[in-house]
Protein backbone atom coordinates (compact mmCIF):
# COMPACT_ATOMS: atom_id res chain seq x y z
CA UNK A 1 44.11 3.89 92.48
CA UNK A 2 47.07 2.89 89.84
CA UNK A 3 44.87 2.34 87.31
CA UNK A 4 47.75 0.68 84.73
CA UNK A 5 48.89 -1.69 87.80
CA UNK A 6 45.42 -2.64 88.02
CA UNK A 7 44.71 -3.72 84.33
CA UNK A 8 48.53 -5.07 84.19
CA UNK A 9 47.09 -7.17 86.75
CA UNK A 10 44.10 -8.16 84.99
CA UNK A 11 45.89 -8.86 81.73
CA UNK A 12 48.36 -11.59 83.64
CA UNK A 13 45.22 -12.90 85.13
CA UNK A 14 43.42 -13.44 81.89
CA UNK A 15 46.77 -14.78 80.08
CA UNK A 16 46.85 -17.52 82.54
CA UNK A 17 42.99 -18.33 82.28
CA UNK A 18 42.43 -20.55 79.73
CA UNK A 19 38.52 -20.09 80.31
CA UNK A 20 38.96 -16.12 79.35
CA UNK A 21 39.11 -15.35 75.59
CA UNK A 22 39.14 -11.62 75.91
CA UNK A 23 39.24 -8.44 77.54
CA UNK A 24 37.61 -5.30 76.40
CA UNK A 25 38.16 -1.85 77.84
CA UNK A 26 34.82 0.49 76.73
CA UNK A 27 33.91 3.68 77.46
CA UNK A 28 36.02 6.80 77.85
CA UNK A 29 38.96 5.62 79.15
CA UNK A 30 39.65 3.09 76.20
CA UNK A 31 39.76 6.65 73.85
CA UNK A 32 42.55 7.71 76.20
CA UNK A 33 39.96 11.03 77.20
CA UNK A 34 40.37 10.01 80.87
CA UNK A 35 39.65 12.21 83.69
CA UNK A 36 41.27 11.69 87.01
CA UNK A 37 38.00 10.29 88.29
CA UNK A 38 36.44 8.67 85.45
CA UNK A 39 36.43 4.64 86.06
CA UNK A 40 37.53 1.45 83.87
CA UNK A 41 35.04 0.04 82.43
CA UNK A 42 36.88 -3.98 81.70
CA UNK A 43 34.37 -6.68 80.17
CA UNK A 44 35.83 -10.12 80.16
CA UNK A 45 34.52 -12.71 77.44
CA UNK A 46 34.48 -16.35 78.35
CA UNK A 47 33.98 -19.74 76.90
CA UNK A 48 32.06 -20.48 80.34
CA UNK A 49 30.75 -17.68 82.83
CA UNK A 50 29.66 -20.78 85.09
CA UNK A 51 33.10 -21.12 86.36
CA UNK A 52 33.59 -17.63 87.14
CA UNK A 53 30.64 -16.70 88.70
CA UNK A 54 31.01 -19.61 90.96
CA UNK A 55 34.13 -18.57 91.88
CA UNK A 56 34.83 -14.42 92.28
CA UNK A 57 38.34 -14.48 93.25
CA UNK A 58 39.13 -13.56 90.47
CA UNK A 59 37.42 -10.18 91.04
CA UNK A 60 39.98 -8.96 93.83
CA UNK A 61 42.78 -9.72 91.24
């Protein structure tokens, strides 16, 4: 998996969500000590979850 294509991705996505207020990258990868397997850990901060968990397309962005 591309990882950087992935949260490219999921910045655009956010930028043009005007329900998203921030994304957060945690864990080991946001100190740059990645391993080739370790995941992305991404959590997204909304004025209104409602919206989003209503609707998960936005999860296979």
């Amino acid at each position: 998996m591309n990882y950087e294509q992935v949260i490219a991705e999921l910045i655009r996505w956010a930028e043009h969500n005007d329900n998203v207020r921030g994304l957060v990258m945690t864990g080991s990868a946001s100190a740059h000590e990645t391993h080739l397997l370790s995941d992305r850990d991404i959590e997204v901060f909304a004025r209104d979850v409602e919206p989003l968990l209503a609707d998960e397309s936005w999860w296979s962005t």
